[in-house]
C-alpha atoms as a PDB file:
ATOM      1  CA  UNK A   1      97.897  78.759 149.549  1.00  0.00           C
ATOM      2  CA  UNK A   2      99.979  76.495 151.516  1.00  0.00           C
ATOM      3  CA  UNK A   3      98.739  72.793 151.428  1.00  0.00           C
ATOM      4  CA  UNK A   4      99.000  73.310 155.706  1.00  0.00           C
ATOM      5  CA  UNK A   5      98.370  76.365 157.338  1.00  0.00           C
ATOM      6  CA  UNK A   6      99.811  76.368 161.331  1.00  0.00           C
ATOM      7  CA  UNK A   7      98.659  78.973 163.754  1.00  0.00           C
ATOM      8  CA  UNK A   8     100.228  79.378 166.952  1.00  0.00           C
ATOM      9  CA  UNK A   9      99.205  82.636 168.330  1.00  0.00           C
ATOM     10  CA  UNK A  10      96.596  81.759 170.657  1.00  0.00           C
ATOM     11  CA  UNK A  11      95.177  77.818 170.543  1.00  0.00           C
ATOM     12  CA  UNK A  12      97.098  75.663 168.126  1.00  0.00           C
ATOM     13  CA  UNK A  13      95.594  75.415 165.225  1.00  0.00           C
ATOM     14  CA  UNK A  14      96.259  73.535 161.818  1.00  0.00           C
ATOM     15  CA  UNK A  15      93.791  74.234 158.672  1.00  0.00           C
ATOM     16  CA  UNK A  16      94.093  72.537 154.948  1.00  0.00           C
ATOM     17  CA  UNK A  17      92.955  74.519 152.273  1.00  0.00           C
ATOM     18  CA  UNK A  18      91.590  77.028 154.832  1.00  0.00           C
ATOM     19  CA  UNK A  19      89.994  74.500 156.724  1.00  0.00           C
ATOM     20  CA  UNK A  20      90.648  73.077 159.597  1.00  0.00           C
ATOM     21  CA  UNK A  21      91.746  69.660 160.822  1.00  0.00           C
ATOM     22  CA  UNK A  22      89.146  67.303 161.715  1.00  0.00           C
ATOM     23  CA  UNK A  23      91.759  64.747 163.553  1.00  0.00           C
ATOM     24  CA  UNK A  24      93.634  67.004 165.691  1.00  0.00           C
ATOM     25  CA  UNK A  25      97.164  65.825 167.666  1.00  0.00           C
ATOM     26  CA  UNK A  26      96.810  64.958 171.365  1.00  0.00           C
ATOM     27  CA  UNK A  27      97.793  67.774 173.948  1.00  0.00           C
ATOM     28  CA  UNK A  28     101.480  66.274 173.873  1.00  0.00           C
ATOM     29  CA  UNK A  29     101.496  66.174 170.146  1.00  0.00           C
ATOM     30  CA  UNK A  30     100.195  69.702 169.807  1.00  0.00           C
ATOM     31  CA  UNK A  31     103.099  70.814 172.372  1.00  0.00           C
ATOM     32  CA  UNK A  32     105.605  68.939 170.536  1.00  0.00           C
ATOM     33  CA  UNK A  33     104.619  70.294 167.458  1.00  0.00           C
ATOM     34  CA  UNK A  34     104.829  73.641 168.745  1.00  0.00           C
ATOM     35  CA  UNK A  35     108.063  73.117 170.059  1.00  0.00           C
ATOM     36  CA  UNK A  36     109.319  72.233 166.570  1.00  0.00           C
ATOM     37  CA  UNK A  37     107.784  74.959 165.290  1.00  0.00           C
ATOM     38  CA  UNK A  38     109.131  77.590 167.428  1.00  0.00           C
ATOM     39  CA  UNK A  39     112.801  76.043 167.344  1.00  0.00           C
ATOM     40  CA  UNK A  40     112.274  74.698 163.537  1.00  0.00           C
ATOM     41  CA  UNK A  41     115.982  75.784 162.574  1.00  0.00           C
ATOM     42  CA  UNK A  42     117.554  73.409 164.296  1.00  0.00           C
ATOM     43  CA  UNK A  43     117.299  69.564 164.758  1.00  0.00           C
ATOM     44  CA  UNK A  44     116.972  68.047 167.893  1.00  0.00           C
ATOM     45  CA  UNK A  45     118.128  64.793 169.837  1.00  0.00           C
ATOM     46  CA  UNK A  46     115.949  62.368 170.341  1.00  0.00           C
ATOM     47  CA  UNK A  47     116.995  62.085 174.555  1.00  0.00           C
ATOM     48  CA  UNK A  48     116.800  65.640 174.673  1.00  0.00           C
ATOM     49  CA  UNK A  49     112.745  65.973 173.827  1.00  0.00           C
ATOM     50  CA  UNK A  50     112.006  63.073 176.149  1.00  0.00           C
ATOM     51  CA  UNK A  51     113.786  64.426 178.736  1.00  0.00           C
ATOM     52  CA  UNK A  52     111.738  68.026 178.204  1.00  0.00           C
ATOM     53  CA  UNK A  53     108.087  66.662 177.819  1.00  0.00           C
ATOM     54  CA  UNK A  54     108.018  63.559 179.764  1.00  0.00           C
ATOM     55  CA  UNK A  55     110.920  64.391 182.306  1.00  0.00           C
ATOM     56  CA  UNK A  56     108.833  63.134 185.699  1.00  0.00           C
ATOM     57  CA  UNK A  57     109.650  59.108 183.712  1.00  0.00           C
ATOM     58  CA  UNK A  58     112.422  57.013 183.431  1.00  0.00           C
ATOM     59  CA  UNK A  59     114.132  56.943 180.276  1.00  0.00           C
ATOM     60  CA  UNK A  60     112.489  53.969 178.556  1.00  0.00           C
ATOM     61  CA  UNK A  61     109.328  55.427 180.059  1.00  0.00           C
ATOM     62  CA  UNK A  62     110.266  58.896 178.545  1.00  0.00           C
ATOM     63  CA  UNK A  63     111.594  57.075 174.799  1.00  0.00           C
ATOM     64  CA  UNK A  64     108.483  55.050 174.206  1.00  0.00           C
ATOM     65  CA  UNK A  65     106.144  58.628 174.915  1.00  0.00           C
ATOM     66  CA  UNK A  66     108.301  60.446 172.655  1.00  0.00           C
ATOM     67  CA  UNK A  67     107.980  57.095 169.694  1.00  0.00           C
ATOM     68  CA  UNK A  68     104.402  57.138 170.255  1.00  0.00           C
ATOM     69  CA  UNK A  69     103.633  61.006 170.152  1.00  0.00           C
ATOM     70  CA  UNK A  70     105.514  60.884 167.301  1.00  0.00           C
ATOM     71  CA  UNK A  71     103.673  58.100 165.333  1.00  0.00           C
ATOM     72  CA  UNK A  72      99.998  59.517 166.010  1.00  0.00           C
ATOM     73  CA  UNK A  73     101.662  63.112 164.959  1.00  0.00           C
ATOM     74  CA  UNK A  74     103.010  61.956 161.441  1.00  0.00           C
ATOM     75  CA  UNK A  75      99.771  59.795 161.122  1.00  0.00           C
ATOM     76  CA  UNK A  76      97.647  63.184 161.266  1.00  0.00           C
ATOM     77  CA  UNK A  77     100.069  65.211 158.947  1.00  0.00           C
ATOM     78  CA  UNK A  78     100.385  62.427 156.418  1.00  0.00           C
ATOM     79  CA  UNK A  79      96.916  62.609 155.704  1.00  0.00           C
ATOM     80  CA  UNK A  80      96.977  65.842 154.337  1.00  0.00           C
ATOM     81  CA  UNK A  81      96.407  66.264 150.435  1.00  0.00           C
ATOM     82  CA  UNK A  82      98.428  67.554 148.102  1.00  0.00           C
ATOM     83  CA  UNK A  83     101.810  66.621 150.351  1.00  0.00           C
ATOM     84  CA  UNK A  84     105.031  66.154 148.382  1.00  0.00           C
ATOM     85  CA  UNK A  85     107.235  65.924 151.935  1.00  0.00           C
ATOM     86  CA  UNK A  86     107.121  65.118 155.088  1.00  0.00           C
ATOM     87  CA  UNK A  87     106.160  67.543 157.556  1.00  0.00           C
ATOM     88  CA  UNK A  88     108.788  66.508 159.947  1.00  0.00           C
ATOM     89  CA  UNK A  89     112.198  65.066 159.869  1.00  0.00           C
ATOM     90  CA  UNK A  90     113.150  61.954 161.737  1.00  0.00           C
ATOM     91  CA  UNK A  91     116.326  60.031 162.066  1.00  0.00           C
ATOM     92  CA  UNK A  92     116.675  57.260 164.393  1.00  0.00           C
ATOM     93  CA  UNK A  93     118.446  60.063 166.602  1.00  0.00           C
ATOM     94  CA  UNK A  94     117.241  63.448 165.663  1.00  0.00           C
ATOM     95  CA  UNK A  95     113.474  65.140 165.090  1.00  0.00           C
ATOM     96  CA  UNK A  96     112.572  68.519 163.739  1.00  0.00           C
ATOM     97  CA  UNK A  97     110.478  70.485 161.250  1.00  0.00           C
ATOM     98  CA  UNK A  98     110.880  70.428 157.440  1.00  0.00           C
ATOM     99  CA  UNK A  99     111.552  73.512 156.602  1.00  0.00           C
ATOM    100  CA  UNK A 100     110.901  72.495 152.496  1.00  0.00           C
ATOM    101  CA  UNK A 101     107.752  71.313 153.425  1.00  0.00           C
ATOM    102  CA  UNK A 102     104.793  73.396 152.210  1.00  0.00           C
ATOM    103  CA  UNK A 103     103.336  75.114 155.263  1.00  0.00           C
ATOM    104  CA  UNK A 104     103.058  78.555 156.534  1.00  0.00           C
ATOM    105  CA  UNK A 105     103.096  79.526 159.727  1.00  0.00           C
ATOM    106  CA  UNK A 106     101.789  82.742 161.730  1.00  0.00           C
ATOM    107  CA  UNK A 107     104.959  83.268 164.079  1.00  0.00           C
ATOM    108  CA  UNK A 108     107.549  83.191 161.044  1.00  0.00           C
ATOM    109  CA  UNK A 109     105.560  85.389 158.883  1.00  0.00           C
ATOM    110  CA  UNK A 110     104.778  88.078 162.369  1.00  0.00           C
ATOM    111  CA  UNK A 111     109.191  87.505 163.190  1.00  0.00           C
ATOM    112  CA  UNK A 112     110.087  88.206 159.216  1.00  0.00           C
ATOM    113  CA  UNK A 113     107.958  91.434 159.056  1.00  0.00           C
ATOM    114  CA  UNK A 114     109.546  92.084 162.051  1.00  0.00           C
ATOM    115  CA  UNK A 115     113.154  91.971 161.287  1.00  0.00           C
ATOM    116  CA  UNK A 116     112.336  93.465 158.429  1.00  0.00           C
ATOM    117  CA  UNK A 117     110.735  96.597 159.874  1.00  0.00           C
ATOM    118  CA  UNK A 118     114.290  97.125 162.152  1.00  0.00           C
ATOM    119  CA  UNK A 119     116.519  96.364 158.786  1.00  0.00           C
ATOM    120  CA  UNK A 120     114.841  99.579 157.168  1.00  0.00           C
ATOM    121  CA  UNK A 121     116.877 102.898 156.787  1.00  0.00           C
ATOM    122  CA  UNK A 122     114.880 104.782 160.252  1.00  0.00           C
ATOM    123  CA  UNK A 123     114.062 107.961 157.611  1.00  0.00           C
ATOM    124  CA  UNK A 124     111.716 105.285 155.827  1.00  0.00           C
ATOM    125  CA  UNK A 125     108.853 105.658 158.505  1.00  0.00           C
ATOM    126  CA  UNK A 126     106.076 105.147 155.757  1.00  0.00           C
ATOM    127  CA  UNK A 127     107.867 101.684 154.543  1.00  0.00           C
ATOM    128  CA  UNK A 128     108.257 100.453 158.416  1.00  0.00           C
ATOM    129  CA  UNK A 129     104.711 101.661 159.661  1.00  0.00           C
ATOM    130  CA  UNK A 130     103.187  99.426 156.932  1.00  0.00           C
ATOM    131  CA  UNK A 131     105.580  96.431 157.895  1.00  0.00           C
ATOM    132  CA  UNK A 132     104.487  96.643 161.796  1.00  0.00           C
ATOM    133  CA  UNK A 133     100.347  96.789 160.933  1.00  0.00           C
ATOM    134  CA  UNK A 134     101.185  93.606 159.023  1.00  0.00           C
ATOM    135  CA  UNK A 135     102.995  92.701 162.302  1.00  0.00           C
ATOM    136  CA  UNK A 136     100.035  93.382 164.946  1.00  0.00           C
ATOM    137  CA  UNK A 137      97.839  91.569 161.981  1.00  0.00           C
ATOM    138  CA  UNK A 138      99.362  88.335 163.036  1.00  0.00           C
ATOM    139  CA  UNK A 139      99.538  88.621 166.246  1.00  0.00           C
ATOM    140  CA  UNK A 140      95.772  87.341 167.236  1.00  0.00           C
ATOM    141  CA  UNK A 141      96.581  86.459 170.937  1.00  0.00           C
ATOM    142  CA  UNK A 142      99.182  85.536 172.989  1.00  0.00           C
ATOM    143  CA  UNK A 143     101.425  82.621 172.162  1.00  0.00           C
ATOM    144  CA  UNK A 144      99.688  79.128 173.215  1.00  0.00           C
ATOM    145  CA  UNK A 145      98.011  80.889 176.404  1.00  0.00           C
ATOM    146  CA  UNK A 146      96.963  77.111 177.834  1.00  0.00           C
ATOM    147  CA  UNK A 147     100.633  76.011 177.398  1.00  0.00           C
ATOM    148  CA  UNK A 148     102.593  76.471 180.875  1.00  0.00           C
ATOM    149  CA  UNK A 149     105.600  75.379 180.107  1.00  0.00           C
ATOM    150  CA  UNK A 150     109.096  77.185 180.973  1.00  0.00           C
ATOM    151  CA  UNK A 151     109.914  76.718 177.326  1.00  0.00           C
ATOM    152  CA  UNK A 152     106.641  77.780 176.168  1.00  0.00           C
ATOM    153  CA  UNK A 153     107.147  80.697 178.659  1.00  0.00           C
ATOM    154  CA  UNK A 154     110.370  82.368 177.341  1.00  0.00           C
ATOM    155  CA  UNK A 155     108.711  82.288 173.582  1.00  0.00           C
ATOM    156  CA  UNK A 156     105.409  84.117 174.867  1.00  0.00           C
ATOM    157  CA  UNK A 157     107.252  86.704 176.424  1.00  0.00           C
ATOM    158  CA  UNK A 158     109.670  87.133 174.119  1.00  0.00           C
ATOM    159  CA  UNK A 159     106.622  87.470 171.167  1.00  0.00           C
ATOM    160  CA  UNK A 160     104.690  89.608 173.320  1.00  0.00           C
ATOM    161  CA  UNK A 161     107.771  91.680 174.013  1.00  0.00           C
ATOM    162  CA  UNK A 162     108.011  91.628 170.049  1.00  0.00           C
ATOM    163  CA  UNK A 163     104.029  92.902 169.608  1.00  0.00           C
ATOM    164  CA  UNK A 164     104.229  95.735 172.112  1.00  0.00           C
ATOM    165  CA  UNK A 165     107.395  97.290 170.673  1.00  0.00           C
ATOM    166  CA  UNK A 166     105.598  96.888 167.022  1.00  0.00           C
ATOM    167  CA  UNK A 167     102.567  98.751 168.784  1.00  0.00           C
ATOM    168  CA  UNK A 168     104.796 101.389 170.551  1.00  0.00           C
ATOM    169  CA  UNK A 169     106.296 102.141 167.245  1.00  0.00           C
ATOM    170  CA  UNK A 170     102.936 102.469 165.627  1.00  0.00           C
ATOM    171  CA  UNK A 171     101.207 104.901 168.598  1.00  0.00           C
ATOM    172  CA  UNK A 172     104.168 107.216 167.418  1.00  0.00           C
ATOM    173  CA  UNK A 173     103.779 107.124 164.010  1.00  0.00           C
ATOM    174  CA  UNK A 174     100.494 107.932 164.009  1.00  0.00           C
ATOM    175  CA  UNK A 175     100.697 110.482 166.803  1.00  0.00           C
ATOM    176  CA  UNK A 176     103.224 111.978 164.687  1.00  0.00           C
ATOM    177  CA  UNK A 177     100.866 112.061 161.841  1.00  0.00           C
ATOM    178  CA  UNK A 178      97.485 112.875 164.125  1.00  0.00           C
ATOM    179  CA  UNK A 179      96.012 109.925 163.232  1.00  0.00           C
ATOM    180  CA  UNK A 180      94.061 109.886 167.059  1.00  0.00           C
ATOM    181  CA  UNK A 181      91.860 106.731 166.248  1.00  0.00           C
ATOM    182  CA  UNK A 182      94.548 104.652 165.733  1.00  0.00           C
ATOM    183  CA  UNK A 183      96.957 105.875 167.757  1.00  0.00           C
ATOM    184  CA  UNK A 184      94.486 105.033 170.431  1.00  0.00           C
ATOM    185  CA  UNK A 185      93.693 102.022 169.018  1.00  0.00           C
ATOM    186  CA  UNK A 186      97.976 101.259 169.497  1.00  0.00           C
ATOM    187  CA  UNK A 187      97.965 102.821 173.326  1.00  0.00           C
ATOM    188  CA  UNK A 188      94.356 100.383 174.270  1.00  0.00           C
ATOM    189  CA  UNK A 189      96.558  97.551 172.376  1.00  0.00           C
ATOM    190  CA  UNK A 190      99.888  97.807 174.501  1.00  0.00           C
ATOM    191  CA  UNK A 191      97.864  98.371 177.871  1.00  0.00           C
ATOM    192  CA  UNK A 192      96.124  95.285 177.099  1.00  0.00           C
ATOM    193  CA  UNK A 193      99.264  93.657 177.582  1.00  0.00           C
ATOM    194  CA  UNK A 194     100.977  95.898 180.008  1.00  0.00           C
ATOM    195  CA  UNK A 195      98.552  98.074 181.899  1.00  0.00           C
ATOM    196  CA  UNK A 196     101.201  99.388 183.652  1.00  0.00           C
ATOM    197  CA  UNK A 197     102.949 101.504 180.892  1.00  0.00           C
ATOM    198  CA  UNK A 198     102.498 104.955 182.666  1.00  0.00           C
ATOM    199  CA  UNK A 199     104.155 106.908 179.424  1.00  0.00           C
ATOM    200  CA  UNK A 200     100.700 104.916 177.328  1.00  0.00           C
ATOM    201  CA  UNK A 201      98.614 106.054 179.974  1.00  0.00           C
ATOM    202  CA  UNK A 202      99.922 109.488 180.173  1.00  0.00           C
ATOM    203  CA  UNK A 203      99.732 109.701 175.718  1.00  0.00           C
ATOM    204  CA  UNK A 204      96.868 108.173 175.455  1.00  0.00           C
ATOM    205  CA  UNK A 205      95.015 110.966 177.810  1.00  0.00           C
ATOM    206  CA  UNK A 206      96.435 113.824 175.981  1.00  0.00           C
ATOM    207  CA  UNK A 207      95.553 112.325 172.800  1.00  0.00           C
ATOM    208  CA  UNK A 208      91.814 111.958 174.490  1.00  0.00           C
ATOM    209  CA  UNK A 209      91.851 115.973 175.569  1.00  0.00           C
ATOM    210  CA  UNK A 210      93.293 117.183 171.890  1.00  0.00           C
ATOM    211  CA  UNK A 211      89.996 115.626 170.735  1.00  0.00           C
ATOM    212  CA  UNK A 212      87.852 116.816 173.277  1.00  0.00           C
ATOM    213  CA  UNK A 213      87.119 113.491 175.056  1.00  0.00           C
ATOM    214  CA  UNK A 214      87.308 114.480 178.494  1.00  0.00           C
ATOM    215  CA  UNK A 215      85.601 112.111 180.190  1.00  0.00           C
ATOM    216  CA  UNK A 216      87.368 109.501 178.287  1.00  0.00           C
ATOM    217  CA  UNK A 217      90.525 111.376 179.397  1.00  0.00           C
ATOM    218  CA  UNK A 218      89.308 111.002 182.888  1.00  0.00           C
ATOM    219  CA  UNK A 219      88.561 107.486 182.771  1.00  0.00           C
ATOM    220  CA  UNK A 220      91.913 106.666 181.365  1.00  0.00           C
ATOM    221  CA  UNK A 221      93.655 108.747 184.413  1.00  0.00           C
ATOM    222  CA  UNK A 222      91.779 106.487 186.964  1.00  0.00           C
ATOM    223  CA  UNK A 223      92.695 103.419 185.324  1.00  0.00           C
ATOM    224  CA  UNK A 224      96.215 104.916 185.289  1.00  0.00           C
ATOM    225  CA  UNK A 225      96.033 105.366 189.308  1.00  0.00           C
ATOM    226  CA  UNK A 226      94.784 101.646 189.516  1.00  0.00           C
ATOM    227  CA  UNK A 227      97.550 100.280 187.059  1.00  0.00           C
ATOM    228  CA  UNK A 228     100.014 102.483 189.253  1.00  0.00           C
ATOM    229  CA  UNK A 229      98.340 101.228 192.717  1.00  0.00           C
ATOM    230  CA  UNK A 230      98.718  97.682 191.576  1.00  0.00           C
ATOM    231  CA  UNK A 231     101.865  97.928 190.510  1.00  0.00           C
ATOM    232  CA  UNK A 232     102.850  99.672 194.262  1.00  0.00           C
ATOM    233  CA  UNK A 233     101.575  96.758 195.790  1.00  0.00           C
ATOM    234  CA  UNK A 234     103.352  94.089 193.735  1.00  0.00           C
ATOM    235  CA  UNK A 235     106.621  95.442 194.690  1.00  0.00           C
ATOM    236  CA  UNK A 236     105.744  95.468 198.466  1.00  0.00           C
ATOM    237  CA  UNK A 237     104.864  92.507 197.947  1.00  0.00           C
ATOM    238  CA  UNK A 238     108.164  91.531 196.135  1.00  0.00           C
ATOM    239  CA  UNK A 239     109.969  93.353 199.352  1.00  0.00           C
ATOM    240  CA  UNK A 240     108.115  90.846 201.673  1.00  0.00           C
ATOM    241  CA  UNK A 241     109.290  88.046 200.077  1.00  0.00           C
ATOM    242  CA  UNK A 242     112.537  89.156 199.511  1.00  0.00           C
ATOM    243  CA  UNK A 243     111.986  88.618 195.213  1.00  0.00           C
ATOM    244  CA  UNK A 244     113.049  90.846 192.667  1.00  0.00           C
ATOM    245  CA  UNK A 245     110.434  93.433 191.271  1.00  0.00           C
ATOM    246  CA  UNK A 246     109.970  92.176 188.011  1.00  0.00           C
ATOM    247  CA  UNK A 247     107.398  95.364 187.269  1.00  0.00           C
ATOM    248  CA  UNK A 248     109.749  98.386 188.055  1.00  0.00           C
ATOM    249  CA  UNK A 249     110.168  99.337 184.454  1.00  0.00           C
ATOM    250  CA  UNK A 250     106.443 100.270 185.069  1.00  0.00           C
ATOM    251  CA  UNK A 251     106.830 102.669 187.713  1.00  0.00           C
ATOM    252  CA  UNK A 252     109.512 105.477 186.373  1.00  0.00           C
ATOM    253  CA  UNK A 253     106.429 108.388 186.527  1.00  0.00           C
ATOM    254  CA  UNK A 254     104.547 109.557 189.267  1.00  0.00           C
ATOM    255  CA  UNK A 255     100.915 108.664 188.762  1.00  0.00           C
ATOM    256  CA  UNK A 256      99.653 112.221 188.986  1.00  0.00           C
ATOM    257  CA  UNK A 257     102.139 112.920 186.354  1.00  0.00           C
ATOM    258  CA  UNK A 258      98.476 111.026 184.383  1.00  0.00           C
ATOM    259  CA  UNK A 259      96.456 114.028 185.684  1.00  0.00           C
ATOM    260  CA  UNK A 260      93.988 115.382 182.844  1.00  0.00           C
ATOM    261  CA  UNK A 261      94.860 119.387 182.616  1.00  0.00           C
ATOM    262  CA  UNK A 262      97.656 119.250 184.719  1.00  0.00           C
END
């Protein structure tokens, strides 16, 4: 077990020996820390992270936030036992995450199984499938779902983006293989995070009428027509205001396209 264990997928989180932290950072340490983490390849200037988290101050302003964020941050990681390096490296002009450090981290263990799962020969379907349910296993919630930051932004998409392909690739292995609880398990998973995937909606009901569910089948075609509905009146919306509609991937199918029996 890794002397600190980092979460990131929903609230920050940071346990020792399975535990976790009594003395947690402040919400501008966590988000720094997070930062790091997500972007823990590369090193990064000192004026650059003042500029990002305390851009609204002047630059002495800005400096002195960044020292003191800093200082509380390695006083909370330094007190954790059994450390033979520093958590983070610091320069007097560069910060970032020591990647020698003993740690392990949810996001680089979910983005490794990941890449790994796309790296496999596409006959090995058996070998990947098992790769993306360790995949979805990591992925607890969404990315740091308090954090509202653009750069915090881009990451959660981009994980979420990561999870529902995982899950799409799952529903059709095990439709393939007529494993209906959890393929529907996969479809209930992806419409969690994007109810308005008409092709889940549409699989998911046929998968619910070649087991007899019918009413369930039903119920899933209604909240189709409400996903669909929504969706409708985004992009009015979006034609109001003259903005792009960022949900038209979701709209490619006619709703009664959804229709149970037809």
């Amino acid at each position: 077990m890794a002397a600190l264990e980092i979460r990131l997928f929903g609230a920050l989180s940071l346990l020792s020996d399975g535990q976790p932290l009594t003395r947690l950072p402040s919400r501008c340490g966590n988000e720094l820390l997070a930062y790091l983490l997500l972007n823990r390849h590369t090193l990064h200037a000192r004026e650059r992270l003042a500029g990002l988290f305390w851009g609204d101050s002047d630059d002495q302003k800005a400096r002195h936030c960044l020292n003191t964020t800093l200082w509380r941050l390695q006083g909370i990681l330094g007190l954790l036992p059994a450390r033979q390096q520093s958590y983070l490296k610091v320069d007097p002009r560069h910060i970032g995450f020591n990647l020698t450090s003993d740690f392990h981290l949810d996001v680089a263990e979910f983005e490794t199984r990941c890449a790994w799962a796309e790296q496999l020969d596409p006959e090995a379907i058996d070998q990947q499938a098992f790769l993306l349910r360790q995949v979805i296993t990591f992925y607890r919630a969404d990315l740091l779902p308090n954090c509202y930051e653009e750069w915090c932004l881009v990451e959660r998409e981009r994980l979420q983006n990561l999870y529902l392909r995982a899950l799409g690739r799952l529903l059709a292995y095990h439709v393939a293989h007529d494993e209906h609880d959890a393929a529907i398990d996969c479809a209930r998973r992806i419409l969690s995070g994007d109810p308005l995937r008409e092709e889940v909606h549409r699989e998911l009901i046929q998968i619910y009428l070649a087991t007899g569910q019918h009413g369930a089948a039903l119920r899933q075609y209604r909240a189709c027509e409400d996903s669909s509905a929504t969706g409708t009146h985004r992009r009015a919306d979006a034609r109001d205001t003259g903005a792009t509609d960022p949900d038209a991937r979701c709209h490619t199918a006619r709703p009664a396209d959804c229709r149970p029996g037809g």
